[in-house]
Each structure stands twice: as structure tokens, then as C-alpha cells.
C-alpha atoms as a PDB file:
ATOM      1  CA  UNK A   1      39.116 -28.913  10.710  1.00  0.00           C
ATOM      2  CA  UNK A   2      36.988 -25.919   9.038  1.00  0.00           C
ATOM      3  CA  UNK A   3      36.137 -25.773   6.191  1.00  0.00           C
ATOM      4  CA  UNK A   4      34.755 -22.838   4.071  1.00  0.00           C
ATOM      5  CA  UNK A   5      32.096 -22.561   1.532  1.00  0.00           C
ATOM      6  CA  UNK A   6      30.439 -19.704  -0.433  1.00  0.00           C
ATOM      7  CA  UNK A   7      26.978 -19.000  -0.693  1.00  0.00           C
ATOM      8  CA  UNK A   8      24.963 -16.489  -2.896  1.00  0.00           C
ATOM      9  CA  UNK A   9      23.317 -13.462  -0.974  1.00  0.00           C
ATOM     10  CA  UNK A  10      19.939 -12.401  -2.130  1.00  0.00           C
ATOM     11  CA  UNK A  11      21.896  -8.767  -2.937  1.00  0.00           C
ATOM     12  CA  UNK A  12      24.008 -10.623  -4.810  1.00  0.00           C
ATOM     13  CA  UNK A  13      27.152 -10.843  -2.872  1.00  0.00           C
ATOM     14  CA  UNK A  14      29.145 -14.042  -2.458  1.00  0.00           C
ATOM     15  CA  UNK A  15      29.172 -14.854   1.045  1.00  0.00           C
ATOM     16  CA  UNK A  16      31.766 -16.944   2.945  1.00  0.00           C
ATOM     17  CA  UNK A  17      30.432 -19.737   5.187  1.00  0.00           C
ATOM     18  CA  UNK A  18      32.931 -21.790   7.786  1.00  0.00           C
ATOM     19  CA  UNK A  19      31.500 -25.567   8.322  1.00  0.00           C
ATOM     20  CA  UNK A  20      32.849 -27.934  10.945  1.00  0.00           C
ATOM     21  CA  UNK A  21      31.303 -31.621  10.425  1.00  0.00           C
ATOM     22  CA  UNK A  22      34.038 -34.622  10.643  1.00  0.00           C
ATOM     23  CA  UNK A  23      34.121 -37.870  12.615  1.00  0.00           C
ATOM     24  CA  UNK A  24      30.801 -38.673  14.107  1.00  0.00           C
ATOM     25  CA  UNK A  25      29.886 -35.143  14.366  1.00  0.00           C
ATOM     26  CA  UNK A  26      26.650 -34.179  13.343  1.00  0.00           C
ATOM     27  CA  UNK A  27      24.451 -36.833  15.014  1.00  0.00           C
ATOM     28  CA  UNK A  28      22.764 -34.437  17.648  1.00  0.00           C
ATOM     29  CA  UNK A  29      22.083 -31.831  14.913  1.00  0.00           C
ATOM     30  CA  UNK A  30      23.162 -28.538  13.369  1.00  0.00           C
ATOM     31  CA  UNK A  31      24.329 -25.318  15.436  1.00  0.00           C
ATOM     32  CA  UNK A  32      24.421 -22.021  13.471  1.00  0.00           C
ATOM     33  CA  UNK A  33      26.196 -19.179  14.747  1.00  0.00           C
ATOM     34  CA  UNK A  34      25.090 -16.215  13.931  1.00  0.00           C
ATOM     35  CA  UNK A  35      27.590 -12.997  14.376  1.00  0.00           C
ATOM     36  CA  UNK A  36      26.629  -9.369  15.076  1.00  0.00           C
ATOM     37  CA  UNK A  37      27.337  -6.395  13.042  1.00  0.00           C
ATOM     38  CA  UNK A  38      30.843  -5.550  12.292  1.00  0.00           C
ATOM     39  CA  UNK A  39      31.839  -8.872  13.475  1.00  0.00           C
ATOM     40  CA  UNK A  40      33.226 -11.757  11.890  1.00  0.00           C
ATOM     41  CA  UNK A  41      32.989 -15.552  11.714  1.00  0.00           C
ATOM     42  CA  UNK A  42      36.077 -16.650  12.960  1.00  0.00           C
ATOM     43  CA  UNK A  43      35.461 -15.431  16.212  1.00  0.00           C
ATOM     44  CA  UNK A  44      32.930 -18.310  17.193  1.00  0.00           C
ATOM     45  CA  UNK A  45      35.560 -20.798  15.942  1.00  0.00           C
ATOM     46  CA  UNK A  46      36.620 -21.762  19.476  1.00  0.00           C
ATOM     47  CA  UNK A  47      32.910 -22.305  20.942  1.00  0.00           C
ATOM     48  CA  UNK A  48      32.141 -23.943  17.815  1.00  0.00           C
ATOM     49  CA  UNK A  49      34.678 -26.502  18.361  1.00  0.00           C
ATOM     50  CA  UNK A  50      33.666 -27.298  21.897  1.00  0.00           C
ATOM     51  CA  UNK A  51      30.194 -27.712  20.323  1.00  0.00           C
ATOM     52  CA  UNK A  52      31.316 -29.790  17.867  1.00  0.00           C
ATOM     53  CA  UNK A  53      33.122 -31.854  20.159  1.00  0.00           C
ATOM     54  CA  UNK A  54      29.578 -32.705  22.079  1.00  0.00           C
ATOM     55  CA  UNK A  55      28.512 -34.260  18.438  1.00  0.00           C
ATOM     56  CA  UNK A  56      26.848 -31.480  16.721  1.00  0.00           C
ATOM     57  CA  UNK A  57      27.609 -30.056  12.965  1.00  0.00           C
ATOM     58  CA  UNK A  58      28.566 -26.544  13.287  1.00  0.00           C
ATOM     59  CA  UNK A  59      27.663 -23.782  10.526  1.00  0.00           C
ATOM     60  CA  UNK A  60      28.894 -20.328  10.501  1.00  0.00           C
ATOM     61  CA  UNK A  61      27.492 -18.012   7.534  1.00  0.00           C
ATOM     62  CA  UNK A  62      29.123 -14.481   7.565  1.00  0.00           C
ATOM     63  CA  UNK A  63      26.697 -12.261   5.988  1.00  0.00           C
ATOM     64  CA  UNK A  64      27.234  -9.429   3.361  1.00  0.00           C
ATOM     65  CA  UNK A  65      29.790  -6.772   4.046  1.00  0.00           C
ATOM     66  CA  UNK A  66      31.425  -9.006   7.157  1.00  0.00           C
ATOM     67  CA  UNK A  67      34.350 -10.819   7.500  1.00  0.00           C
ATOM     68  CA  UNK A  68      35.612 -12.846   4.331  1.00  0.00           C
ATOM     69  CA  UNK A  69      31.479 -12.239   2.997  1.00  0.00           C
ATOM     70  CA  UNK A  70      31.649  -9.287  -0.472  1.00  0.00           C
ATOM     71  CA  UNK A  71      29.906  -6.319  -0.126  1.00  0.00           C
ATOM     72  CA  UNK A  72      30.369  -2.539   1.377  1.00  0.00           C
ATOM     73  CA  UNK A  73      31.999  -3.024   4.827  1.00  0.00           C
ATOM     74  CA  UNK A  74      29.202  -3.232   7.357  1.00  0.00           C
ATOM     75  CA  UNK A  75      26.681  -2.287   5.572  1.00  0.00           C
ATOM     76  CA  UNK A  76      23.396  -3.627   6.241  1.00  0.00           C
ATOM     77  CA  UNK A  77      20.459  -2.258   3.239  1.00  0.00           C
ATOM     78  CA  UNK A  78      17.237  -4.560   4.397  1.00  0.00           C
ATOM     79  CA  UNK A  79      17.111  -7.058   7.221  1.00  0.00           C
ATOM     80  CA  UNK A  80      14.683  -9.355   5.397  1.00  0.00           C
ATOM     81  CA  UNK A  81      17.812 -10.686   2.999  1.00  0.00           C
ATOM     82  CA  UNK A  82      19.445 -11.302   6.035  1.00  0.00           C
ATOM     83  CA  UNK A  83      16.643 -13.435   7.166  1.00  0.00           C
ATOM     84  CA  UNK A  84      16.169 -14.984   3.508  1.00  0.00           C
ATOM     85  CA  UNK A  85      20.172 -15.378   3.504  1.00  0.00           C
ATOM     86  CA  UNK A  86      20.038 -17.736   6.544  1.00  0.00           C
ATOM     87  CA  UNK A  87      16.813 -19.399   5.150  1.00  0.00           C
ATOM     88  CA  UNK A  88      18.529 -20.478   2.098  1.00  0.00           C
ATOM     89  CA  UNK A  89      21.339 -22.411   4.480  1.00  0.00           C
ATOM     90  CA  UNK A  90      18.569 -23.673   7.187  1.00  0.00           C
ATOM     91  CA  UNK A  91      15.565 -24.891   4.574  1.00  0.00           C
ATOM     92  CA  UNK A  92      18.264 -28.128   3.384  1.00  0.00           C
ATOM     93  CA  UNK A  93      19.304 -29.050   7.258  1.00  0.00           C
ATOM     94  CA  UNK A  94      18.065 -32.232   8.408  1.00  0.00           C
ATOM     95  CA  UNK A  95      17.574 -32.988  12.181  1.00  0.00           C
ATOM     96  CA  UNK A  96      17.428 -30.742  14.778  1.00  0.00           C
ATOM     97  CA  UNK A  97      18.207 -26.556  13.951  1.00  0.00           C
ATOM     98  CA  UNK A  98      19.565 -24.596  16.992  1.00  0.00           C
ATOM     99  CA  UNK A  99      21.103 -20.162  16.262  1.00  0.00           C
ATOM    100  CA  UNK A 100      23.153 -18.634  18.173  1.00  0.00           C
ATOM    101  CA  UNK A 101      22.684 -15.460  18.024  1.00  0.00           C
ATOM    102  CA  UNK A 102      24.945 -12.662  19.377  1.00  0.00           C
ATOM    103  CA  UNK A 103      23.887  -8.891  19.522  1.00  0.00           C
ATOM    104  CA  UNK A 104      22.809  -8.260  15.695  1.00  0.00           C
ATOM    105  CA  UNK A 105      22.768 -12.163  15.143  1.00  0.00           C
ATOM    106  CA  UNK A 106      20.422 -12.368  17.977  1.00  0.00           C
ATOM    107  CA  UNK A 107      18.390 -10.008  16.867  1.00  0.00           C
ATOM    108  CA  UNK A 108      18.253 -12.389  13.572  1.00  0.00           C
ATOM    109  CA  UNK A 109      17.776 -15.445  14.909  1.00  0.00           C
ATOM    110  CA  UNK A 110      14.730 -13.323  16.819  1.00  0.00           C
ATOM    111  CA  UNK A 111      13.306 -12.849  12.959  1.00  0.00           C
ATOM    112  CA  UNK A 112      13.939 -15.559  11.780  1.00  0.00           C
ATOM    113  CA  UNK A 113      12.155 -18.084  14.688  1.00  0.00           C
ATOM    114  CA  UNK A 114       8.916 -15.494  13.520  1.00  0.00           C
ATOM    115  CA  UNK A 115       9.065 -16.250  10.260  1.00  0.00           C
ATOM    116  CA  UNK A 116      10.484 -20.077   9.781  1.00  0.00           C
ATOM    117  CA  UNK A 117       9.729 -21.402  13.287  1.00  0.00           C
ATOM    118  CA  UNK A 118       8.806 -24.979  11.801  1.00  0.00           C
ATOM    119  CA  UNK A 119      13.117 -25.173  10.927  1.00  0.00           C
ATOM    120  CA  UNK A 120      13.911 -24.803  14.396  1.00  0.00           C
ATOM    121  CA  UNK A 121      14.242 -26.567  17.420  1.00  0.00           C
ATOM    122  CA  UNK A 122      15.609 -23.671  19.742  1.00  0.00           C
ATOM    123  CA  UNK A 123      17.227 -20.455  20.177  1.00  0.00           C
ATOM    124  CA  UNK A 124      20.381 -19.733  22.088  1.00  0.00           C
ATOM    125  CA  UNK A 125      20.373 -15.186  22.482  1.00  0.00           C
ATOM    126  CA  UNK A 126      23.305 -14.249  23.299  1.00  0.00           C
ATOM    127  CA  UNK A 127      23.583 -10.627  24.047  1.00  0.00           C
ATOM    128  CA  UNK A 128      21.168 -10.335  21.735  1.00  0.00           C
ATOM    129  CA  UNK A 129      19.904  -6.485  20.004  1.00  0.00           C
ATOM    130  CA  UNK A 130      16.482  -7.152  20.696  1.00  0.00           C
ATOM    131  CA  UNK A 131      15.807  -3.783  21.904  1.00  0.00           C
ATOM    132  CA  UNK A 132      17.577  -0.536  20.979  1.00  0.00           C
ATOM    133  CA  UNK A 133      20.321   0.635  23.891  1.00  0.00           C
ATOM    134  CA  UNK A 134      18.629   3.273  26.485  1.00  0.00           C
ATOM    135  CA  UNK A 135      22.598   4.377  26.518  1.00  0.00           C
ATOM    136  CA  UNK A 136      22.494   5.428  22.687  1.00  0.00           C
ATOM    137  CA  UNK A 137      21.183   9.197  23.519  1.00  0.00           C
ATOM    138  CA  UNK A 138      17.970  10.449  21.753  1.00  0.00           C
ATOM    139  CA  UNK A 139      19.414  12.768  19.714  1.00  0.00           C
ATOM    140  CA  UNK A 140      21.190   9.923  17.256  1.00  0.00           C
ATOM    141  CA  UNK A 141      18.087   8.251  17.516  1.00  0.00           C
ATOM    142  CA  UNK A 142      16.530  10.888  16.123  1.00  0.00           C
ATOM    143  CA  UNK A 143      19.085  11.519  13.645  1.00  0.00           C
ATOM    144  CA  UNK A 144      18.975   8.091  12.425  1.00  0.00           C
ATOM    145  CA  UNK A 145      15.284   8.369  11.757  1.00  0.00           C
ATOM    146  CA  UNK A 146      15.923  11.164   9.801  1.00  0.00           C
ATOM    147  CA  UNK A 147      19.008  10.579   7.591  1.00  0.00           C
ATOM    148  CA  UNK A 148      18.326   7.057   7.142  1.00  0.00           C
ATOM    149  CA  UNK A 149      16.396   7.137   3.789  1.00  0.00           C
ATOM    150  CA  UNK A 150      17.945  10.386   2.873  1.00  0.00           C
ATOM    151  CA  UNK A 151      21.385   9.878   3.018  1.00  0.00           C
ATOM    152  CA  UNK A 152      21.571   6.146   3.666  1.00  0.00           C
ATOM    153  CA  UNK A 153      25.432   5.585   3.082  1.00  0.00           C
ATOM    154  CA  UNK A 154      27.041   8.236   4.998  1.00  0.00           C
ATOM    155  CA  UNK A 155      29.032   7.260   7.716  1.00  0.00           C
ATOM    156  CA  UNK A 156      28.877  10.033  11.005  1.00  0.00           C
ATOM    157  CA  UNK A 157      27.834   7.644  13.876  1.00  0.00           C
ATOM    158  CA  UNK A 158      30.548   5.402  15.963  1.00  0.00           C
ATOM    159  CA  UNK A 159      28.662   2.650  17.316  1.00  0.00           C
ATOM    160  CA  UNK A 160      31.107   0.847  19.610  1.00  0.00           C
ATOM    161  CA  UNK A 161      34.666   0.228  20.769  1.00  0.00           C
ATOM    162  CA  UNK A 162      36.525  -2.057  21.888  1.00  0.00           C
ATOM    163  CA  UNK A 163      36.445  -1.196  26.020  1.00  0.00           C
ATOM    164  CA  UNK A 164      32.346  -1.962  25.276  1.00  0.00           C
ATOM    165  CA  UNK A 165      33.009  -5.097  24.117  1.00  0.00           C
ATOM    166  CA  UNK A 166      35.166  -6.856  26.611  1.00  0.00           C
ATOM    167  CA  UNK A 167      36.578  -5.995  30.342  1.00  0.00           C
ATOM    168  CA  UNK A 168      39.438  -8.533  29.496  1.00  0.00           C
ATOM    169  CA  UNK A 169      42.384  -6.134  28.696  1.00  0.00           C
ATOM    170  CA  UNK A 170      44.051  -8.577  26.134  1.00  0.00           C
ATOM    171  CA  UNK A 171      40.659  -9.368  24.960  1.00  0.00           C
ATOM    172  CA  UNK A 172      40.486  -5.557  24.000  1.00  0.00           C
ATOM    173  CA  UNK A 173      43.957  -5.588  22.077  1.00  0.00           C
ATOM    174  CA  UNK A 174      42.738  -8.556  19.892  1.00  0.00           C
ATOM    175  CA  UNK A 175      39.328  -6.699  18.928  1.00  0.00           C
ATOM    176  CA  UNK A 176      41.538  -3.147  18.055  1.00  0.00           C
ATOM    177  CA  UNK A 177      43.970  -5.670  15.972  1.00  0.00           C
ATOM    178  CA  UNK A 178      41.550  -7.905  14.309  1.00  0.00           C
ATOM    179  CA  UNK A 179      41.189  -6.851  10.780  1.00  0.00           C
ATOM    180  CA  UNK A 180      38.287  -8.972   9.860  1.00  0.00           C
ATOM    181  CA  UNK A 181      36.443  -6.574  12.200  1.00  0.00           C
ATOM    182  CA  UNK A 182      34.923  -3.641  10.677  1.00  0.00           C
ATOM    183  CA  UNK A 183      36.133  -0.524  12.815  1.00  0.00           C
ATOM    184  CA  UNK A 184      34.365   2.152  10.567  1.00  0.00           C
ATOM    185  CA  UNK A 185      31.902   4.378  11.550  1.00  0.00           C
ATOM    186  CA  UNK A 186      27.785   3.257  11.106  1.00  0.00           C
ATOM    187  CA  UNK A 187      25.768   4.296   7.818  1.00  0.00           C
ATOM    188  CA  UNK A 188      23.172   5.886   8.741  1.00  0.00           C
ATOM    189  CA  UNK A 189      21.077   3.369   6.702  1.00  0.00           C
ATOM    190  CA  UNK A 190      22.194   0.807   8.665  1.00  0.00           C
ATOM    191  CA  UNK A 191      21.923   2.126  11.832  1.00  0.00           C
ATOM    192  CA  UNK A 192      18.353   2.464  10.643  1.00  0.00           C
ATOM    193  CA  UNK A 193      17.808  -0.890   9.366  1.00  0.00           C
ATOM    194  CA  UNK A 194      19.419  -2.317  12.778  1.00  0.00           C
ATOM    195  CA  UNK A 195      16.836  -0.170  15.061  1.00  0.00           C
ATOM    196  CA  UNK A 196      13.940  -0.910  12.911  1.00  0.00           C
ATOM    197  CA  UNK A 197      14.694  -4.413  13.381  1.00  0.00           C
ATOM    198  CA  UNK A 198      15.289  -4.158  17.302  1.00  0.00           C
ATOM    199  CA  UNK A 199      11.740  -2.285  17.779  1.00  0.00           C
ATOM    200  CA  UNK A 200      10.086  -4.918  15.832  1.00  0.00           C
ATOM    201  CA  UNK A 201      11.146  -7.485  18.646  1.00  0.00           C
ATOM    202  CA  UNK A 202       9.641  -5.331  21.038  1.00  0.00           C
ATOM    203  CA  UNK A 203       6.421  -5.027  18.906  1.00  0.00           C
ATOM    204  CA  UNK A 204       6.319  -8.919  17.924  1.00  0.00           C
ATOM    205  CA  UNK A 205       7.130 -10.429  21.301  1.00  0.00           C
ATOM    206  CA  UNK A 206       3.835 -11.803  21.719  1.00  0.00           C
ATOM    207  CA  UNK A 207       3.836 -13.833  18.140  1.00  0.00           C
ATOM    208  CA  UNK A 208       7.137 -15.098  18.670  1.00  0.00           C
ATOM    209  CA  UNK A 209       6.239 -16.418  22.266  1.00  0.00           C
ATOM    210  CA  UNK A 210       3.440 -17.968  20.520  1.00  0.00           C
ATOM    211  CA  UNK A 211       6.351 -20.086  18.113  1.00  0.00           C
ATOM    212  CA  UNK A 212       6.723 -21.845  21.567  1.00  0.00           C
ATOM    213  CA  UNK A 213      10.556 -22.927  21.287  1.00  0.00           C
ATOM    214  CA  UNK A 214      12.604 -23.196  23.945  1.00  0.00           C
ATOM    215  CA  UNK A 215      15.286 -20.728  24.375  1.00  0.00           C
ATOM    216  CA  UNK A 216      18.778 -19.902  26.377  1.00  0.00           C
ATOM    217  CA  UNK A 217      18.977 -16.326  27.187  1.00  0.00           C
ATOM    218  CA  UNK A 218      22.506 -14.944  27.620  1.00  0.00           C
ATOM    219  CA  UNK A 219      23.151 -11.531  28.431  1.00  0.00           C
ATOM    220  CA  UNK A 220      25.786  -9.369  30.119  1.00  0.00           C
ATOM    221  CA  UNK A 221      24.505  -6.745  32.856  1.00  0.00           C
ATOM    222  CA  UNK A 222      27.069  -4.057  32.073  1.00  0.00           C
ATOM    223  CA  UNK A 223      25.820  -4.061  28.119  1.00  0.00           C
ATOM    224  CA  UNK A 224      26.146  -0.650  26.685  1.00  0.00           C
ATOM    225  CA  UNK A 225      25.228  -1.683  23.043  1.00  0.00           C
ATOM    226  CA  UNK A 226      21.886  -3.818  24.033  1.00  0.00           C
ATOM    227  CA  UNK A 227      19.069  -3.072  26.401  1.00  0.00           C
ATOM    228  CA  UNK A 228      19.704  -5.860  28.635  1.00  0.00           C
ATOM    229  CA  UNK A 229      15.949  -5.446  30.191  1.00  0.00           C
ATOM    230  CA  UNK A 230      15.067  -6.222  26.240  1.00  0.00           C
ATOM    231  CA  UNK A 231      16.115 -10.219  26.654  1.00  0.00           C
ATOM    232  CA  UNK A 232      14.687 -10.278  30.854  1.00  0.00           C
ATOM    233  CA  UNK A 233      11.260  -9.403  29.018  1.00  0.00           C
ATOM    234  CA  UNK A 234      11.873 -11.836  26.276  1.00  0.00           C
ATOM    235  CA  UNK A 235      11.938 -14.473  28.898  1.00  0.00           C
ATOM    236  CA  UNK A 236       9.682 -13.491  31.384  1.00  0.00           C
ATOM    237  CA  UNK A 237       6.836 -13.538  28.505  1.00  0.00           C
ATOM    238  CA  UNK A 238       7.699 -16.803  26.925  1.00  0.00           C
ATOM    239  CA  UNK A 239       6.515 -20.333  29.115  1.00  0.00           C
ATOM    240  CA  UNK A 240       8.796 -23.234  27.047  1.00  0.00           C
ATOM    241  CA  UNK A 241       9.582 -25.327  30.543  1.00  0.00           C
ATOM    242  CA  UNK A 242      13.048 -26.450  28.262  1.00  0.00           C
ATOM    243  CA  UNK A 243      13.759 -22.298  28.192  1.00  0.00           C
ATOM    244  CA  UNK A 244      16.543 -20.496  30.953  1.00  0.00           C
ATOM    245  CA  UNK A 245      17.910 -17.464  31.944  1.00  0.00           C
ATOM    246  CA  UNK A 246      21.616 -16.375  32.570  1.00  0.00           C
ATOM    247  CA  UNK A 247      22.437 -12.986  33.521  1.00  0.00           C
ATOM    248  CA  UNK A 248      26.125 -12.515  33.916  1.00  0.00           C
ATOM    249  CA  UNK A 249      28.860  -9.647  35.399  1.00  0.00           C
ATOM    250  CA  UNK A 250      29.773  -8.911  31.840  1.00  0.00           C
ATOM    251  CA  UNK A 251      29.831  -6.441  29.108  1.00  0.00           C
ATOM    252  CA  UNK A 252      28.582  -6.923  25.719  1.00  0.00           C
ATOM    253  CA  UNK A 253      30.968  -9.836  24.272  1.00  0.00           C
ATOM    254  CA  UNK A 254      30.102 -12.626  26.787  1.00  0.00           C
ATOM    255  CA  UNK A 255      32.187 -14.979  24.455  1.00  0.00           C
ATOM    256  CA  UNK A 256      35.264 -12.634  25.067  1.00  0.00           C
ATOM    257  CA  UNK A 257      34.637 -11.368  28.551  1.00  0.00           C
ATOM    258  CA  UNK A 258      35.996 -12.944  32.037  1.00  0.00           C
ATOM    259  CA  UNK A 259      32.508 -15.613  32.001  1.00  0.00           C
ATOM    260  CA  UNK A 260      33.210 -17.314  28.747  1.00  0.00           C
ATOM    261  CA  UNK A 261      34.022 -20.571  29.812  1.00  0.00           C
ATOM    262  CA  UNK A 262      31.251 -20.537  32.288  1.00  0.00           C
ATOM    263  CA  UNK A 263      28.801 -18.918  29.716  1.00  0.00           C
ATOM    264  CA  UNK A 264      30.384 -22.243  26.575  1.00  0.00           C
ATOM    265  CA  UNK A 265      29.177 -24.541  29.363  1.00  0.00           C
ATOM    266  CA  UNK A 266      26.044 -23.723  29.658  1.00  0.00           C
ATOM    267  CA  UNK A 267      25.375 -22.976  26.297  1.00  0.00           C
ATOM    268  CA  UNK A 268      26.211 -26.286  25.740  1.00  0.00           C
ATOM    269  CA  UNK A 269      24.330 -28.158  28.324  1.00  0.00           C
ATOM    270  CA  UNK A 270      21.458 -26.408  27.325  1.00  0.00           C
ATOM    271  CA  UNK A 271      22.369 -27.963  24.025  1.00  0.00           C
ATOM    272  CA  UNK A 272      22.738 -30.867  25.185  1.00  0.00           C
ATOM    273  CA  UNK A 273      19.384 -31.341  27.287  1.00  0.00           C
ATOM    274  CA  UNK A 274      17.515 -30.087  24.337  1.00  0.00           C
ATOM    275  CA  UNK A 275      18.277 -33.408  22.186  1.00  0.00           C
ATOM    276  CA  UNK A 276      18.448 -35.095  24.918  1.00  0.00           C
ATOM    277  CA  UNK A 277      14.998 -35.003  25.765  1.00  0.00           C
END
């Protein structure tokens, strides 16, 4: 049964986090999933399950401005009290520390490993936003650079839709129908915030291969919202022998799309072999 709990944000936001931990769950460590922008918590609930079901706690925190979380609806002002945010649930775990990061929450997860690696014991990307999308066209790029300090909370840019997420028809419905979703449009702030954060990857890939933890890459080949060549250089530059590779047929939401079963099960063997060994 989940459980929810609120946490304070460094911007001072009350932020909603869902816990799963009953029976003898717990004993192979902590998962943390962490979502991607506009996303919500409840939306890992299933995977989490079947993770906790293998005999590992489950956390989800949903950050400022997403799902149940307060705060301006998708609005992301500074990625370091995202970062700080998930260090003040991490820094009081015991045992072993794996995130789950999708798209934005990747992306996260990417940050955080830089910063905290002595917390964690490994990385699961999935779909991760570790590079900006070569599909988002120059032009908004440019106009993010621009308008992002100026006019931080005006929303012109649509960053995604439902057909990008998913190629599963009902899957598609669900997102359009979800109302824990945010279906806005992007502050230009954020959208700032968000590419800063995916260039840094690029730009840090060399410190955080030198964190040396093992990591599960996940990543869909029909991505629009990603660079999906972002994660294949990720793991081509790392050399953990407990790290592996999974490209899939897929579009952005691999947790959504036609390969989510296959892509739960090996997200949690990889789990699995990790505290295992």
C-alpha cells in the first residue's frame, strides 16, 4: 500500500512524496524514482510495485510545481534545488541507493551521481534528457537563450504531446486525460533551466564517468524529446563491468510504450544483480 508524505522544498514549497515499504520489503535497499518534467508520481506506481515485490523500499518524491508537489505548474527556477531537494530524502537512506531517472529525472539523477556519488550505488537512465533534442529546431533554442532571464515566466513554447510520448493508442488517451499532468505550454525560464542542465551532461561526462557507478541505460530510438545518441555516449565513455545498454523500438515513455514489460524486467534484473553481487 502507498503511502504519502510531505517534504519541504528548498523554494519553499511543500512537496508530496509516495513511499512503498511493508512486509519484508526494504532488505535489498531503496529505489527512487525520479519523474520528468510535467510528469507526475503516480505514474511509476505500477513499476514501483514490481520493484517492491523483488524486496526493495520504493521512494517517489514529486518535485515543485508537479503532481500533488505546491508551486507554479511546471515550473522549474534553478536545477540545483532540485538536486538539494533529492539530497535532503537520499542523505538519511541506509543501505544501498539506486534513481531512476526518466527524461528530466534522468537528467537529475545525472547531477546528482556528480555531486553526491558516495549516496549511491547505481543509476538506472531511463530516457534520460542528457542532451538537448537535435529535433527541437534552432530557432527556439535560440529563443530560449534569449528570453530566459528576461522574461522567465512566459509561457510561448509547447514542448511535447501526447503522440511523442507513447505509440500505444490507449496509452495516448490516458496521458491527454491525466490531470496530474501538466499540459501547459514551457516558461521560457524553464526551458532554459532544463537545457542548461542537459549541456552540462555533455560538458561533465568525463567527471561523472570518473564517479565509477554502474549504470542501466534505457532509451527509446524513436525519442523526439531526448537526443538518444546523448545516453549511447554516456555509455560508451563509462567502463563499470556491472553497467548495460538497452536500446529499444520505442518513443520517449518506455514505461508506457509497447516494451514496458520487457524494459520492468530488465530494470529489475539489473536491480537485482547489483545487490546481488
Amino acid at each position: 500500500m502507498w503511502s504519502r508524505i510531505s517534504f519541504q522544498s528548498l523554494s519553499g514549497y511543500v512537496c508530496n512524496l509516495y513511499s512503498l515499504e511493508s512486509g519484508e520489503a526494504g532488505d535489498r535497499g531503496t529505489v527512487l524514482f525520479l519523474h520528468g518534467w510535467g510528469d507526475h508520481g503516480g505514474r511509476y506506481h505500477s513499476t514501483g510495485e514490481r520493484i517492491h515485490q523483488a524486496g526493495f523500499r520504493v521512494l517517489i518524491p514529486e518535485f515543485t510545481g508537479h503532481g500533488l508537489s505546491s508551486g507554479p505548474r511546471g515550473r522549474v527556477d534553478d536545477f540545483s534545488i532540485l538536486i538539494e531537494d533529492l539530497h535532503s530524502l537520499v542523505k538519511s537512506l541506509a543501505g544501498p541507493v539506486f534513481l531512476v531517472g526518466h527524461s528530466m529525472g534522468g537528467c537529475l539523477a545525472f547531477h546528482y551521481a556528480l555531486r553526491y556519488p558516495e549516496r549511491l550505488t547505481g543509476l538506472v537512465f531511463n530516457s534520460a534528457a542528457l542532451g538537448v533534442s537535435p529535433r527541437i529546431p534552432q530557432w527556439k533554442r535560440w529563443l530560449t537563450r534569449r528570453l530566459g532571464t528576461w522574461v522567465p515566466h512566459v509561457k510561448l513554447l509547447q514542448l511535447k504531446a501526447a503522440h511523442m510520448m507513447t505509440s500505444v493508442p490507449a496509452q495516448q488517451r490516458a496521458y491527454d486525460q491525466d490531470s496530474l499532468l501538466y499540459h501547459g505550454k514551457l516558461e521560457f525560464g524553464t526551458g532554459l533551466a532544463l537545457m542548461q542542465a542537459n549541456n552540462e551532461c555533455a560538458q561533465q561526462l568525463e567527471a561523472f564517468c570518473a564517479r565509477n557507478l554502474p549504470i542501466l541505460v534505457l532509451q527509446g530510438s524513436d525519442d523526439e524529446l531526448v537526443d538518444p545518441h546523448a545516453a549511447q555516449r554516456l555509455y560508451a565513455a563509462q567502463s563499470h563491468p556491472g553497467s548495460q545498454m538497452k536500446l529499444y523500438d520505442a518513443r520517449h515513455d518506455l514505461l508506457h510504450d509497447y516494451v514496458a514489460e520487457e524494459v520492468t524486467q530488465q530494470m529489475l534484473a539489473w536491480l537485482l544483480r547489483c545487490t546481488e553481487a
